[in-house]
C-alpha atoms as a PDB file:
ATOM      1  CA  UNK A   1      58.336  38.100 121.920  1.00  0.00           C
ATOM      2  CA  UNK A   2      60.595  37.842 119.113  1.00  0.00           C
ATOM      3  CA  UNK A   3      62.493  41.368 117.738  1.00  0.00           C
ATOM      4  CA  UNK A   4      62.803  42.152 114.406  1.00  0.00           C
ATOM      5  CA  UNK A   5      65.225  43.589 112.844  1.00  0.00           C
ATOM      6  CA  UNK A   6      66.119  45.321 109.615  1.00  0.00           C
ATOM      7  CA  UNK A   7      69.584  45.278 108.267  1.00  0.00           C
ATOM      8  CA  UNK A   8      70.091  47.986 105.615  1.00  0.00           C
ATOM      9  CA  UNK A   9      73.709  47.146 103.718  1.00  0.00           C
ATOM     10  CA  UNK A  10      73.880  47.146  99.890  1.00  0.00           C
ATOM     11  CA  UNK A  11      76.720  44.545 100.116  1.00  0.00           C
ATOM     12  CA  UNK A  12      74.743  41.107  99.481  1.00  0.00           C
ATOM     13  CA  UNK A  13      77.286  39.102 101.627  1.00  0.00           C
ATOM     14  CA  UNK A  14      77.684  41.447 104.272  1.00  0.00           C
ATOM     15  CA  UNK A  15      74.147  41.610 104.944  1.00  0.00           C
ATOM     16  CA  UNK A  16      73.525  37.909 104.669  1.00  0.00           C
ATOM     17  CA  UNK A  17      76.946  36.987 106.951  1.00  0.00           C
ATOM     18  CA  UNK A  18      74.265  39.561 109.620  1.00  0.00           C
ATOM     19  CA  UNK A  19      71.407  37.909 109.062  1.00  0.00           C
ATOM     20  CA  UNK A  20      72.637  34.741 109.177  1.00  0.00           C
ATOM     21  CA  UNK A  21      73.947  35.075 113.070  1.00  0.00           C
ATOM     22  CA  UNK A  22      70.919  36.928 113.775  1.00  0.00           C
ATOM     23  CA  UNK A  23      68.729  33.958 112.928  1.00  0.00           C
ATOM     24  CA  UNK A  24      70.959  32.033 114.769  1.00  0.00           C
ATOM     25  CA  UNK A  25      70.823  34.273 118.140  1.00  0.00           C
ATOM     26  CA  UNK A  26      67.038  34.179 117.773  1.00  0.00           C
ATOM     27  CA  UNK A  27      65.900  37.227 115.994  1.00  0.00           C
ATOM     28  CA  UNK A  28      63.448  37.535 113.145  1.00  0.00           C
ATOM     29  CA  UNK A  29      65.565  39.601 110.479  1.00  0.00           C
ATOM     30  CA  UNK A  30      64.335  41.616 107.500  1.00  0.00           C
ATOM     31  CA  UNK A  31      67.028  42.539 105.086  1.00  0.00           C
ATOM     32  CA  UNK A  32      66.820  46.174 102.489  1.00  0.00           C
ATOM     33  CA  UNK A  33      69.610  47.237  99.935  1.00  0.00           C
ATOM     34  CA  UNK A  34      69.112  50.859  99.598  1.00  0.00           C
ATOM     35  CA  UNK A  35      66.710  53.174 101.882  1.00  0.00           C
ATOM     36  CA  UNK A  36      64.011  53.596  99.719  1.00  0.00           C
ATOM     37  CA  UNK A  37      63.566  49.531  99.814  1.00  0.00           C
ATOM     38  CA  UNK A  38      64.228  50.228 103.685  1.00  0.00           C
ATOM     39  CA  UNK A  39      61.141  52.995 104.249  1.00  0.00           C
ATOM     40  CA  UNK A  40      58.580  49.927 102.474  1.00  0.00           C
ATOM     41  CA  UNK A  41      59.065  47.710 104.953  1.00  0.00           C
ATOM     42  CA  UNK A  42      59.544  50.339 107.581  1.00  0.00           C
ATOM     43  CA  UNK A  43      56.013  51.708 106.684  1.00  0.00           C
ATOM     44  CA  UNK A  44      54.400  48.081 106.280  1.00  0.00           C
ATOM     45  CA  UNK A  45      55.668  47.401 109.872  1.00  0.00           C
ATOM     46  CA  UNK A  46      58.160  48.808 112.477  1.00  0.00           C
ATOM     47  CA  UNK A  47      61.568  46.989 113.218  1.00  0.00           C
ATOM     48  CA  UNK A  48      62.282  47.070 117.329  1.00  0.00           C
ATOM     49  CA  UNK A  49      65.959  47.917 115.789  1.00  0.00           C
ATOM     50  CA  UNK A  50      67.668  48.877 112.528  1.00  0.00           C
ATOM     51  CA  UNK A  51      71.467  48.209 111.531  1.00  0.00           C
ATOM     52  CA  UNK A  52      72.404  50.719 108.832  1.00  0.00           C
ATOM     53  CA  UNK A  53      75.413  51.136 106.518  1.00  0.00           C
ATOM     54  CA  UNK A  54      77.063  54.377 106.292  1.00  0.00           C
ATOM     55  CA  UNK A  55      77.737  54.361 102.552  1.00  0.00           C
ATOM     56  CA  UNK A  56      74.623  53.400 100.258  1.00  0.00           C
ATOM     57  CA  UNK A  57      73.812  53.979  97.498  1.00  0.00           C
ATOM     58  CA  UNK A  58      71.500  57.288  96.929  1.00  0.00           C
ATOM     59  CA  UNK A  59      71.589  58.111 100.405  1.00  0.00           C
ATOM     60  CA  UNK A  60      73.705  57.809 102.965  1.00  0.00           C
ATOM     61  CA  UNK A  61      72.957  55.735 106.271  1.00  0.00           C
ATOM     62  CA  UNK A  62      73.905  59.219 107.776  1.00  0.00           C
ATOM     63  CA  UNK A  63      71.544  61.159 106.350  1.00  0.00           C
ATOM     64  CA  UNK A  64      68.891  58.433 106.234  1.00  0.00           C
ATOM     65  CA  UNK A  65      69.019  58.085 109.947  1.00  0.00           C
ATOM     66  CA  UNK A  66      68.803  62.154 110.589  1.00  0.00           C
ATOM     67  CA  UNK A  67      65.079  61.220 108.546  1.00  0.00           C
ATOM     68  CA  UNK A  68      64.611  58.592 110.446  1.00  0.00           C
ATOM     69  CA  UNK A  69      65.197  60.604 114.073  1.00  0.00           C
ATOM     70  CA  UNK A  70      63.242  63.654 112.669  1.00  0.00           C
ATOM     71  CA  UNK A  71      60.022  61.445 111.520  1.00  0.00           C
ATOM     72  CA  UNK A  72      57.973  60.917 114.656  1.00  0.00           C
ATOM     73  CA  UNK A  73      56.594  57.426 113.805  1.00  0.00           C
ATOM     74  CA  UNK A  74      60.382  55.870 113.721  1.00  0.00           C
ATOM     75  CA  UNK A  75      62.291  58.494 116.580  1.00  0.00           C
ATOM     76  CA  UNK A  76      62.559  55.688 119.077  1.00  0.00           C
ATOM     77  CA  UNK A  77      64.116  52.730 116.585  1.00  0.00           C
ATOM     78  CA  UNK A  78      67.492  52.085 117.837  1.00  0.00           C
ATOM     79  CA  UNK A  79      70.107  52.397 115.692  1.00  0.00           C
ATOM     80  CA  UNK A  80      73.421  50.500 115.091  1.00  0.00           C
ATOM     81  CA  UNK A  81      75.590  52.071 112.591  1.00  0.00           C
ATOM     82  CA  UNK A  82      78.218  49.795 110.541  1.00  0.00           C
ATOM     83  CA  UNK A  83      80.967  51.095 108.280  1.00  0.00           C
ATOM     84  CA  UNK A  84      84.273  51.274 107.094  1.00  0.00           C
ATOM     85  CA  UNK A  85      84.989  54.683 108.758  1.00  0.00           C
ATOM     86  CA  UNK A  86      86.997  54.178 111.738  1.00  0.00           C
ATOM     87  CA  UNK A  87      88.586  58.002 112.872  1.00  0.00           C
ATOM     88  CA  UNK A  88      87.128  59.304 115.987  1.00  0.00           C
ATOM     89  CA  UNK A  89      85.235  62.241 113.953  1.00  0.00           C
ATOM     90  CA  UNK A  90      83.462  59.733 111.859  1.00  0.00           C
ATOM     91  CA  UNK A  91      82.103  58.200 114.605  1.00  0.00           C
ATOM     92  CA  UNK A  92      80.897  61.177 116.094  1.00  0.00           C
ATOM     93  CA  UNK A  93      79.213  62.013 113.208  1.00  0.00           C
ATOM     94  CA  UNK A  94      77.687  58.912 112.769  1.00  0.00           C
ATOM     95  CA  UNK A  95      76.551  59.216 116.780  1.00  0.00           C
ATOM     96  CA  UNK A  96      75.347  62.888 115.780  1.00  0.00           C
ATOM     97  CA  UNK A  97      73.563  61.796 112.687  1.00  0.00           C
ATOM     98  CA  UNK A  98      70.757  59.546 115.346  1.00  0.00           C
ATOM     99  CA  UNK A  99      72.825  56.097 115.401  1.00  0.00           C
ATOM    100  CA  UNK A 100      72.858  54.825 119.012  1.00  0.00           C
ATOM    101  CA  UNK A 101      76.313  52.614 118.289  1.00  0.00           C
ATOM    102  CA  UNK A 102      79.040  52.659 115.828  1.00  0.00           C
ATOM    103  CA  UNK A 103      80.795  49.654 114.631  1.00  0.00           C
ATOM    104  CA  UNK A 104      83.632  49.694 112.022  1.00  0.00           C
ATOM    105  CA  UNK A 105      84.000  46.864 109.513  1.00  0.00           C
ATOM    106  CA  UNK A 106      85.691  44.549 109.742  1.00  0.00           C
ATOM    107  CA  UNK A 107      84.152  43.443 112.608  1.00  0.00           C
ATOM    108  CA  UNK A 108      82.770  40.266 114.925  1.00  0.00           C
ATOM    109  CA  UNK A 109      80.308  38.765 114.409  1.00  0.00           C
ATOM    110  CA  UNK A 110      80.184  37.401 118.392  1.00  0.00           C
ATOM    111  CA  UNK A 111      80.657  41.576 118.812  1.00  0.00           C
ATOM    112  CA  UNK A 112      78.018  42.400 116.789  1.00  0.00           C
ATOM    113  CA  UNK A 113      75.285  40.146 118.446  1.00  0.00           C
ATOM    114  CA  UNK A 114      76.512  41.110 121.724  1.00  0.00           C
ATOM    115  CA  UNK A 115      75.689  44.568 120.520  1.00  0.00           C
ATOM    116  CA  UNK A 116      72.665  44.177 119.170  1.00  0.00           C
ATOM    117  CA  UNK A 117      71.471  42.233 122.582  1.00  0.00           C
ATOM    118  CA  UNK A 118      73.030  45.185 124.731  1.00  0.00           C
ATOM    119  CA  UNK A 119      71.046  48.359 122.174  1.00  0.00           C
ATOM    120  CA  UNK A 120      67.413  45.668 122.802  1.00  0.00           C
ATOM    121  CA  UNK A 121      67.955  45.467 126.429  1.00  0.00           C
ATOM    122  CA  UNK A 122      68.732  49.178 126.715  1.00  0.00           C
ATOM    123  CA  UNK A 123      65.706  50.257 124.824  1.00  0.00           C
ATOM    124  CA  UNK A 124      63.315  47.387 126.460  1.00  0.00           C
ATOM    125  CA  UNK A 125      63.729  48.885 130.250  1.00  0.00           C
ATOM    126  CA  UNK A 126      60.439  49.842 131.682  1.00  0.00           C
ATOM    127  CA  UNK A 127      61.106  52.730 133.469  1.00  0.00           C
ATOM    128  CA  UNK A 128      60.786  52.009 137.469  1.00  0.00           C
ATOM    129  CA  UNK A 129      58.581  55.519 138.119  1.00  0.00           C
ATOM    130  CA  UNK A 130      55.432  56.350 136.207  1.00  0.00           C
ATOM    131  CA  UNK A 131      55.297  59.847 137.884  1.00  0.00           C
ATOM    132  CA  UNK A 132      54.977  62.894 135.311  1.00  0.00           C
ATOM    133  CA  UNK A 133      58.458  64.633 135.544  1.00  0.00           C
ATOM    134  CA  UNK A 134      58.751  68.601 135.580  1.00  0.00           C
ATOM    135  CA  UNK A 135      61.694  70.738 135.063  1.00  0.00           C
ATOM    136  CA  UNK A 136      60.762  74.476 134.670  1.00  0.00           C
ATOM    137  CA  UNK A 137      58.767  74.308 131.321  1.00  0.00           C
ATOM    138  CA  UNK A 138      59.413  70.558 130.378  1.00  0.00           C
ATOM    139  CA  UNK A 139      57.367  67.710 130.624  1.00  0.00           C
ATOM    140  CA  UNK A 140      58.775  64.417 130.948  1.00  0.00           C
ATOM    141  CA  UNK A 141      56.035  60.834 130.915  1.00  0.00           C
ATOM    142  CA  UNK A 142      57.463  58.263 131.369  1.00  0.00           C
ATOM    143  CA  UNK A 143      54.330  56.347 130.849  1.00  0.00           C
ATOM    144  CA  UNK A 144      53.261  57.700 127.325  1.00  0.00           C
ATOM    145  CA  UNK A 145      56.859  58.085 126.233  1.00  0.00           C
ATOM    146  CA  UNK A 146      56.468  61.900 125.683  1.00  0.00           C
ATOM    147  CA  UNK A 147      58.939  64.958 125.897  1.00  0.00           C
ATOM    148  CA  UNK A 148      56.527  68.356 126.206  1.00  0.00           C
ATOM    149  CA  UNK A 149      56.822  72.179 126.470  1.00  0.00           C
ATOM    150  CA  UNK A 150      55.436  75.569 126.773  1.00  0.00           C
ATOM    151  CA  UNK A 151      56.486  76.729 123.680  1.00  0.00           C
ATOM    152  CA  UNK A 152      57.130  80.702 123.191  1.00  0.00           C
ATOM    153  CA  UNK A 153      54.208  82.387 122.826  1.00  0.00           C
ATOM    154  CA  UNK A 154      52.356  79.152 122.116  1.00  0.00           C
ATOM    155  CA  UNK A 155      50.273  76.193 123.502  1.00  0.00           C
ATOM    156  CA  UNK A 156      52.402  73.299 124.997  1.00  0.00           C
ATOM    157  CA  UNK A 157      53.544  71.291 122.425  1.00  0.00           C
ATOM    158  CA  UNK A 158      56.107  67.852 122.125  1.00  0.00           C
ATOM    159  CA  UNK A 159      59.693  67.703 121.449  1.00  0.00           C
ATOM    160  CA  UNK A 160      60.754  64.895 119.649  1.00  0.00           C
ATOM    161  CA  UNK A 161      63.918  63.380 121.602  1.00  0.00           C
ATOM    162  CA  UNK A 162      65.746  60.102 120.353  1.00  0.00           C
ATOM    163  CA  UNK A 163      65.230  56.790 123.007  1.00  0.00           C
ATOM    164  CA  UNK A 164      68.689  57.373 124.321  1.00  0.00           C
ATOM    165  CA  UNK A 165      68.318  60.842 124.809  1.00  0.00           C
ATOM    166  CA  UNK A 166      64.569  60.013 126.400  1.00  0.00           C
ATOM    167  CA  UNK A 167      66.388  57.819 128.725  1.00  0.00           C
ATOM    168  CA  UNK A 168      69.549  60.475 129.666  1.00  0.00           C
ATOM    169  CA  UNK A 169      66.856  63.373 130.394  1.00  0.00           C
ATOM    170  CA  UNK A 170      64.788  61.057 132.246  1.00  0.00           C
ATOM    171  CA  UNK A 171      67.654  60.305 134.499  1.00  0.00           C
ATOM    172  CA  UNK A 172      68.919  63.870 134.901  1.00  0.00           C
ATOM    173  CA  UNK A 173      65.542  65.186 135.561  1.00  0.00           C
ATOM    174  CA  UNK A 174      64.983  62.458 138.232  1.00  0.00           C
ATOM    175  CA  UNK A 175      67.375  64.420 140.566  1.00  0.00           C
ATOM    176  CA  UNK A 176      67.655  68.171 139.716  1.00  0.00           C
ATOM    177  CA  UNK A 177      70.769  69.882 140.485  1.00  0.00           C
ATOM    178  CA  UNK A 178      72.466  66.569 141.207  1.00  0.00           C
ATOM    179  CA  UNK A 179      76.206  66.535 139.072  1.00  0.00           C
ATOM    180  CA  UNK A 180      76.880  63.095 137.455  1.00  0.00           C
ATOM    181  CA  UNK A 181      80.064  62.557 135.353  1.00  0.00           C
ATOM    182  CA  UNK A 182      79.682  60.693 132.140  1.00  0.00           C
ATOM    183  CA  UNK A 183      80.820  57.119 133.611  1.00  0.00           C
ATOM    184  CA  UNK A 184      77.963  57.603 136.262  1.00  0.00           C
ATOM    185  CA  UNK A 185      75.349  58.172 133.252  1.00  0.00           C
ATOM    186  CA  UNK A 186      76.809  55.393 131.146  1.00  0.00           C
ATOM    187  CA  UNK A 187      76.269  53.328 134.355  1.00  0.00           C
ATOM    188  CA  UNK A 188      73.073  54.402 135.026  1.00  0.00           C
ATOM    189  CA  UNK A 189      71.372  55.543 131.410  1.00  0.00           C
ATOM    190  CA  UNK A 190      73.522  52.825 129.286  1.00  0.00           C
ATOM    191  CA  UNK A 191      73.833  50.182 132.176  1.00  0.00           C
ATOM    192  CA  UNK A 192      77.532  50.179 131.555  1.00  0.00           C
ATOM    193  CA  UNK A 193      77.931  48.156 129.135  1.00  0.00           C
ATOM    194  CA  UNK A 194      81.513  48.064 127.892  1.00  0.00           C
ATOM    195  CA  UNK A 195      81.398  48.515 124.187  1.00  0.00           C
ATOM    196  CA  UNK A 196      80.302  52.227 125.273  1.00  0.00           C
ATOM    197  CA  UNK A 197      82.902  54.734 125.470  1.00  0.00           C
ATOM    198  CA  UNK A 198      82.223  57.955 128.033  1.00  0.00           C
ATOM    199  CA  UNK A 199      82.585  59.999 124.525  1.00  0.00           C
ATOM    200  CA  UNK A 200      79.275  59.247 123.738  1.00  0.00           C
ATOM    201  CA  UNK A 201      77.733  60.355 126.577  1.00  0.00           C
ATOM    202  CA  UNK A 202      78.745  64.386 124.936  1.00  0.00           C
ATOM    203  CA  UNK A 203      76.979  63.390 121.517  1.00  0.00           C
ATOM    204  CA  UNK A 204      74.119  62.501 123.131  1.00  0.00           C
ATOM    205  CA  UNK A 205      74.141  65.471 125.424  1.00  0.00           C
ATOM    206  CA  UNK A 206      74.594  67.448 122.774  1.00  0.00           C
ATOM    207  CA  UNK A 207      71.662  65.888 120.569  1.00  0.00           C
ATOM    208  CA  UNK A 208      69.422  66.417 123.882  1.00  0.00           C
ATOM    209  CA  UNK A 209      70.322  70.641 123.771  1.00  0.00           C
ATOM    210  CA  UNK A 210      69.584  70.372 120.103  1.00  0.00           C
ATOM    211  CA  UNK A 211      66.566  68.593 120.401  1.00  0.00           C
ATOM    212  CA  UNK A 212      65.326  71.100 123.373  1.00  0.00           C
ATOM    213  CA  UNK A 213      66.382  74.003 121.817  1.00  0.00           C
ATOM    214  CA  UNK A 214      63.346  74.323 119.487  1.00  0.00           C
ATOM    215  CA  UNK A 215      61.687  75.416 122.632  1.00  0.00           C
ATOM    216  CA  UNK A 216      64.603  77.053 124.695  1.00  0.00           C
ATOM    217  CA  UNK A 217      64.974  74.578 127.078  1.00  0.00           C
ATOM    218  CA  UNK A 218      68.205  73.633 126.088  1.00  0.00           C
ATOM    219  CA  UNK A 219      69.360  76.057 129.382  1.00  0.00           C
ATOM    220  CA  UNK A 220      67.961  73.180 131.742  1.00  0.00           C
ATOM    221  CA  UNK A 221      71.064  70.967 130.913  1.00  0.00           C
ATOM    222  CA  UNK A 222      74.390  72.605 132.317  1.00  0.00           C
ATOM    223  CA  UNK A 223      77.631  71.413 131.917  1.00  0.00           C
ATOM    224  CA  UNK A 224      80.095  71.386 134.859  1.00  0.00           C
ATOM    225  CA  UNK A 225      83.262  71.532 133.844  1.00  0.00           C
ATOM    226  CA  UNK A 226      85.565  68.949 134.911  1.00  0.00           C
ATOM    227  CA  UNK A 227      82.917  67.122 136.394  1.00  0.00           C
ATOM    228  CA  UNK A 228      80.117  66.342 134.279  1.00  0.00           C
ATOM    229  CA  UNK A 229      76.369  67.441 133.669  1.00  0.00           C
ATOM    230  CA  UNK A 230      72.765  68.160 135.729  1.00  0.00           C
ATOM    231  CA  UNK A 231      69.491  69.220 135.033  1.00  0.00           C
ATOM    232  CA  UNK A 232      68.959  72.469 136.542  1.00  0.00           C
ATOM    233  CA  UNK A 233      65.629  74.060 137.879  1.00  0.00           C
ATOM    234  CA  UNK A 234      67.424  77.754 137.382  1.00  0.00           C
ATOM    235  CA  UNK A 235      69.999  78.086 134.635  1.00  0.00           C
ATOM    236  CA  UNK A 236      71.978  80.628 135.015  1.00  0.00           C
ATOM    237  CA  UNK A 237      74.199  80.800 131.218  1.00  0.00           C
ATOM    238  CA  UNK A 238      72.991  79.423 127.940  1.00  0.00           C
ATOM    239  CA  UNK A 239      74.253  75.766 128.068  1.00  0.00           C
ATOM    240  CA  UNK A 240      78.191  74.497 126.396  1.00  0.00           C
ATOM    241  CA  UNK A 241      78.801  71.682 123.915  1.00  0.00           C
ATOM    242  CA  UNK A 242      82.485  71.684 125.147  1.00  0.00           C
ATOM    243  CA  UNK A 243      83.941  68.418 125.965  1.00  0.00           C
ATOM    244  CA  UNK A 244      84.254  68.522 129.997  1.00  0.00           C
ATOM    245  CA  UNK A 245      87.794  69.370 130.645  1.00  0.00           C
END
């Protein structure tokens, strides 16, 4: 099956230079100017991947893909963000915002395909146990592709997580109490590839905890410090955001 994807850049040659070595590498490509273009052909029919600008015009590629995380029907899109911003705190925003990877412009084509092809493999695994996961109040199915809880004085309801962050609690909740330092869960969650840098590994985390947090269950993820992170059947302190030390 052939993957489409949507390109979202308001600069005509930018997007075109994309689509152009796209097409070339296989891939059936729609292109969108602005986001409001983007959310029509969104609605008409899913991409299996979007690459989004940072700076549009009307709304950034930021915010645009916070709406697209928090919207249940387009949660599990991957996202590659492209832009201009190249400081370290502009790319963790950009990973915070929902993007799955961050590429600054100007930037390679080759590198860019390569990327895309990396985010489509990632998100195409089928995972290798069908068993319903529990950890204390969380559900985990890796069949329907569902994150559940007991919420608070309520009926079990879901908690929508991101396809990376999916993928990271699925792993971590596959062996409880069991440590694993970031380069063992971009090994194992991101298949260590090598345009990932262990940094993101803490954005994600840290988009998990918020994501779980609507129900408390952001205590099930613990940090150890100076080693790495587990999924815990008893927490013992509300969970960090620190960078491991």
């Amino acid at each position: 099956m052939t993957h489409r994807i949507l390109i979202v850049e308001d600069e005509l040659s930018i997007s075109e230079l994309i689509a152009i070595n796209l097409k070339h590498a296989g891939y059936d490509v729609q292109q969108a100017f602005q986001t409001e273009e983007a959310n029509i052909q969104v609605k008409e029919s899913l991409p299996d991947m979007m690459i989004l600008d940072w700076m549009l015009p009307g709304k950034s590629g930021v915010q645009y893909a916070k709406e697209l995380r928090a919207n249940a029907l387009t949660a599990s899109i991957p996202i590659l963000m492209l832009t201009a911003k190249s400081e370290e705190a502009d790319k963790v925003q950009g990973l915070d915002s929902g993007a799955d990877d961050y590429m600054t412009k100007p930037f390679s084509t080759k590198e860019l395909v390569a990327r895309v092809n990396a985010l489509l493999r990632r998100h195409s695994r089928v995972p290798t146990n069908d068993d319903l996961m529990v950890l204390g109040a969380l559900r985990l199915d890796p069949v329907t592709h569902r994150v559940t809880a007991e919420w608070p004085h309520s009926t079990r309801r879901e908690i929508i997580v991101g396809p990376t962050e999916f993928r990271l609690l699925q792993f971590l909740m596959g062996a409880p109490e069991r440590v694993h330092s970031r380069a063992q869960l971009l090994d194992q969650v991101w298949g260590n590839e090598v345009f990932i840098e262990e940094r993101t590994v803490d954005v994600h985390i840290r988009r998990l905890r918020v994501a779980l947090a609507v129900a408390k269950c952001d205590v099930y993820i613990e940090t150890v410090r100076g080693v790495g992170y587990r999924a815990t059947r008893n927490p013992t302190a509300v969970s960090s955001d620190n960078d491991l030390t």
